[in-house]
C-alpha atoms as a PDB file:
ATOM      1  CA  UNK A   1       0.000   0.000   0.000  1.00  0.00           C
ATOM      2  CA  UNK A   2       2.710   2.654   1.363  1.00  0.00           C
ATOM      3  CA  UNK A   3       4.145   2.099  -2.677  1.00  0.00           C
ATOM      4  CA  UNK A   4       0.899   2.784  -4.358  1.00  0.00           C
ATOM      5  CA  UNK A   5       0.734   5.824  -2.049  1.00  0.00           C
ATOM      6  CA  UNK A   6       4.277   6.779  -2.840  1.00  0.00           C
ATOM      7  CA  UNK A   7       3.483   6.479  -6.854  1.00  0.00           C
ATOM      8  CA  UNK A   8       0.361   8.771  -6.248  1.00  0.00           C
ATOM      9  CA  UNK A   9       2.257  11.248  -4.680  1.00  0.00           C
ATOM     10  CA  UNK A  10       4.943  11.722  -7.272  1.00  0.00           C
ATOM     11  CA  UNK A  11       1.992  11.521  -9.497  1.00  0.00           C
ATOM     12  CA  UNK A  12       0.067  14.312  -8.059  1.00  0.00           C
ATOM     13  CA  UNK A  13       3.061  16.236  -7.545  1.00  0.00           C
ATOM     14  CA  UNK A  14       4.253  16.272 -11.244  1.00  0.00           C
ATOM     15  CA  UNK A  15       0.787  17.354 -12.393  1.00  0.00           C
ATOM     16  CA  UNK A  16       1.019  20.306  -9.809  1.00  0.00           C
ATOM     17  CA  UNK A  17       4.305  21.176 -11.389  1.00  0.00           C
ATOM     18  CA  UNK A  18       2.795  20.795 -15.001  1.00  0.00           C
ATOM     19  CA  UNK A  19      -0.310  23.159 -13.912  1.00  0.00           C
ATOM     20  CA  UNK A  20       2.383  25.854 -12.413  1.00  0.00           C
ATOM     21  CA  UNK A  21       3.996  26.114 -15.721  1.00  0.00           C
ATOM     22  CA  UNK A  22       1.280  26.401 -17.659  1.00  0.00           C
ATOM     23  CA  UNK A  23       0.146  28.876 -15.329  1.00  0.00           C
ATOM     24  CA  UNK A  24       3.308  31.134 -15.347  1.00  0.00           C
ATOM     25  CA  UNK A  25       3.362  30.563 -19.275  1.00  0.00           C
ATOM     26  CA  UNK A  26      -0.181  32.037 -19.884  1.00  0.00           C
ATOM     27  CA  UNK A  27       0.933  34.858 -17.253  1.00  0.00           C
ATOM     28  CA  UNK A  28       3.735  35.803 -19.645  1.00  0.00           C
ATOM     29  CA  UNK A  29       2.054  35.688 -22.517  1.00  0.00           C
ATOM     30  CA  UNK A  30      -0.784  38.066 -21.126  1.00  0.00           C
ATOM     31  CA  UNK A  31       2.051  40.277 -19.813  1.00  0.00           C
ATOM     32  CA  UNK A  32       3.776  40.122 -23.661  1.00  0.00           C
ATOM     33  CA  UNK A  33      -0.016  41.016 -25.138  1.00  0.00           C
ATOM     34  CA  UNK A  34      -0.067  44.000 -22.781  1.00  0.00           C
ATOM     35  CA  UNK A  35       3.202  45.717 -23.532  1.00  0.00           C
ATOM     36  CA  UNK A  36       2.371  45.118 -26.913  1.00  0.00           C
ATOM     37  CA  UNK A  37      -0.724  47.009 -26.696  1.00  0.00           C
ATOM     38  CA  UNK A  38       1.241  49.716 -24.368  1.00  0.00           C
ATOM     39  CA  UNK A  39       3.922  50.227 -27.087  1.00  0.00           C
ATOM     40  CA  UNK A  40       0.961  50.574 -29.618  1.00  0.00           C
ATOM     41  CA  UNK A  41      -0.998  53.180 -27.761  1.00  0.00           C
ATOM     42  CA  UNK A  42       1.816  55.509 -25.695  1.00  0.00           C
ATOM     43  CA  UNK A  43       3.258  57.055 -28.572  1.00  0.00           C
ATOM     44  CA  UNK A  44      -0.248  58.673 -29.441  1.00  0.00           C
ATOM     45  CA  UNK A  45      -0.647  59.708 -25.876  1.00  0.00           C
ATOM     46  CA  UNK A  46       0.190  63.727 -25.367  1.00  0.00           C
ATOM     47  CA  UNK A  47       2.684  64.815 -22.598  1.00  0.00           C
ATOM     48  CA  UNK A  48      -0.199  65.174 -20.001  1.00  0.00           C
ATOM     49  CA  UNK A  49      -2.017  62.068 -20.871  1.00  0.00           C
ATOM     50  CA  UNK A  50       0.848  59.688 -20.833  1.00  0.00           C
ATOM     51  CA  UNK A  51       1.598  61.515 -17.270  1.00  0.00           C
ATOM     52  CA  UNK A  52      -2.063  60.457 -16.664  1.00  0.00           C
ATOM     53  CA  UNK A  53      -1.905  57.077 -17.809  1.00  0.00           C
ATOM     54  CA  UNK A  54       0.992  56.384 -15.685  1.00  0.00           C
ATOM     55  CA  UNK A  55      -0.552  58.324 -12.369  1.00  0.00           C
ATOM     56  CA  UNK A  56      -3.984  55.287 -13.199  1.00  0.00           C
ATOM     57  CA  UNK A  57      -1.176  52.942 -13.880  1.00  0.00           C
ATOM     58  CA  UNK A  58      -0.003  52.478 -10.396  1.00  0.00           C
ATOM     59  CA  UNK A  59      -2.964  53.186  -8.907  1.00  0.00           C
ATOM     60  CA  UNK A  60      -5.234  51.051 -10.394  1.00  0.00           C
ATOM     61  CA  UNK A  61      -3.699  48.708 -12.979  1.00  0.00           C
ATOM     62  CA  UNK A  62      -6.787  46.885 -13.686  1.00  0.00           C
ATOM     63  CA  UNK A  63      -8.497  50.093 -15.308  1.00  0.00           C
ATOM     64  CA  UNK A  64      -5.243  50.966 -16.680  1.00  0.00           C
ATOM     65  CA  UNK A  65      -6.165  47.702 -18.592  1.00  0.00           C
ATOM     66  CA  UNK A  66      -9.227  48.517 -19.362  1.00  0.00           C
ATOM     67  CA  UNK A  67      -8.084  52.033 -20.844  1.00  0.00           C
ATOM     68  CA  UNK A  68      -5.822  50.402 -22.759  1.00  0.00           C
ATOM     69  CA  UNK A  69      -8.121  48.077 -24.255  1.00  0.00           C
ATOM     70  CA  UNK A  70     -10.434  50.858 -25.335  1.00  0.00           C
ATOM     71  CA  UNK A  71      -7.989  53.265 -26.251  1.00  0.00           C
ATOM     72  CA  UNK A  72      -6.432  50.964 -28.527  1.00  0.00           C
ATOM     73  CA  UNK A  73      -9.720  50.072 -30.325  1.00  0.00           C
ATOM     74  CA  UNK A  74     -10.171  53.696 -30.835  1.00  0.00           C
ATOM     75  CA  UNK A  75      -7.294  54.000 -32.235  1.00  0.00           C
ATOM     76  CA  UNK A  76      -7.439  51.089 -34.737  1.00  0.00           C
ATOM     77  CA  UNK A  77     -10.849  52.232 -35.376  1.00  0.00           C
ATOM     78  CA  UNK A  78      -9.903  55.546 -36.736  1.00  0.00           C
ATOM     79  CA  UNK A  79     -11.641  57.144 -34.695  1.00  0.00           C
ATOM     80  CA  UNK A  80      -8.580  58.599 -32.380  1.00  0.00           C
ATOM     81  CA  UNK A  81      -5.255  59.817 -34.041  1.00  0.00           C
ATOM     82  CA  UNK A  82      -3.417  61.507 -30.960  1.00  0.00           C
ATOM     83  CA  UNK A  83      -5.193  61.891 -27.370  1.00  0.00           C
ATOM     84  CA  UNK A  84      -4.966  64.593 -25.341  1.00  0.00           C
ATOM     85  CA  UNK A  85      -5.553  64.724 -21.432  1.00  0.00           C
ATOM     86  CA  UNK A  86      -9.234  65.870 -22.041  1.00  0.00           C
ATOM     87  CA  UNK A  87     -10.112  63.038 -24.351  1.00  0.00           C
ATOM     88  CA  UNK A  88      -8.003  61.111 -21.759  1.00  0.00           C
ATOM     89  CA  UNK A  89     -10.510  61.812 -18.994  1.00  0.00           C
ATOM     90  CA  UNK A  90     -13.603  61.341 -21.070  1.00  0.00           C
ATOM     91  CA  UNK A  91     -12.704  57.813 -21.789  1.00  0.00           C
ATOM     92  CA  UNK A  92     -12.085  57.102 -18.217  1.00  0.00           C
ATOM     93  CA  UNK A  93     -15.220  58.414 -16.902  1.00  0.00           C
ATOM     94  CA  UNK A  94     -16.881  56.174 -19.368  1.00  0.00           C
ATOM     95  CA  UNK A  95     -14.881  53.519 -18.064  1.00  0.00           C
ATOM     96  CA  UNK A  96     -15.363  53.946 -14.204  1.00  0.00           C
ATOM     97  CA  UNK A  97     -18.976  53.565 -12.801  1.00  0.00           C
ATOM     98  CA  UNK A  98     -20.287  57.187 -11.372  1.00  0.00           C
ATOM     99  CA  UNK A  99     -20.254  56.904  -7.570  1.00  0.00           C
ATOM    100  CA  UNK A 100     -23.680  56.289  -5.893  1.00  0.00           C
ATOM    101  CA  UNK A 101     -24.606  58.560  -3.380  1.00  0.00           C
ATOM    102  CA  UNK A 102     -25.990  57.298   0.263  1.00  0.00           C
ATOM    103  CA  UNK A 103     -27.688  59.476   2.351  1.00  0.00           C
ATOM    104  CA  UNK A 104     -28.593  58.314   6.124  1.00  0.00           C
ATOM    105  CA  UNK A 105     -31.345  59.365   7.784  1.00  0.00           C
ATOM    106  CA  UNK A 106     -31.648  59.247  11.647  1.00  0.00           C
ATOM    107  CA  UNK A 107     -34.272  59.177  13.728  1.00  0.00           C
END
């Protein structure tokens, strides 16, 4: 028994090792897709809107994602040639969900 045990280990332990492989392979190839995108969409970002990005970049690097995503779209589109800080901010309030408001009443 303790050798059927021992060949279930080693078995369980080498597809553990497979999964974390494939796991830090699909990682790098989502970080490769990203600085693609990055490389595609800075150089049409102005002075104030690449100072911007990169204020949303380390504060929130999911929506820095998601700005990406759409900026780049625009872009292919045709429907952007160079953005500005102003077009810059339009996009992200589009992006980000308004802010509900609570009021509490007391009684």
């Amino acid at each position: 028994m303790s050798e059927l045990e021992e060949i279930r280990k080693q078995k369980l332990a080498a597809l553990q090792q497979q999964a974390l492989q494939e796991q830090v392979q699909e990682q790098a190839q989502v970080q490769q897709q990203l600085n693609e995108l990055e490389n595609f969409v800075k150089p049409r970002l102005t002075k104030k809107a690449l100072e911007r990005f990169g204020n949303i970049k380390a504060a929130h690097p999911e929506k820095a994602v998601q700005l990406l995503v759409g900026l780049a779209q625009l872009i292919q589109a045709g429907k952007l040639d160079m953005v500005d800080d102003n077009t810059l901010k339009d996009i992200l309030s589009k992006i980000i969900p308004e802010k509900r408001e609570f009021k509490i009443r007391r009684k």
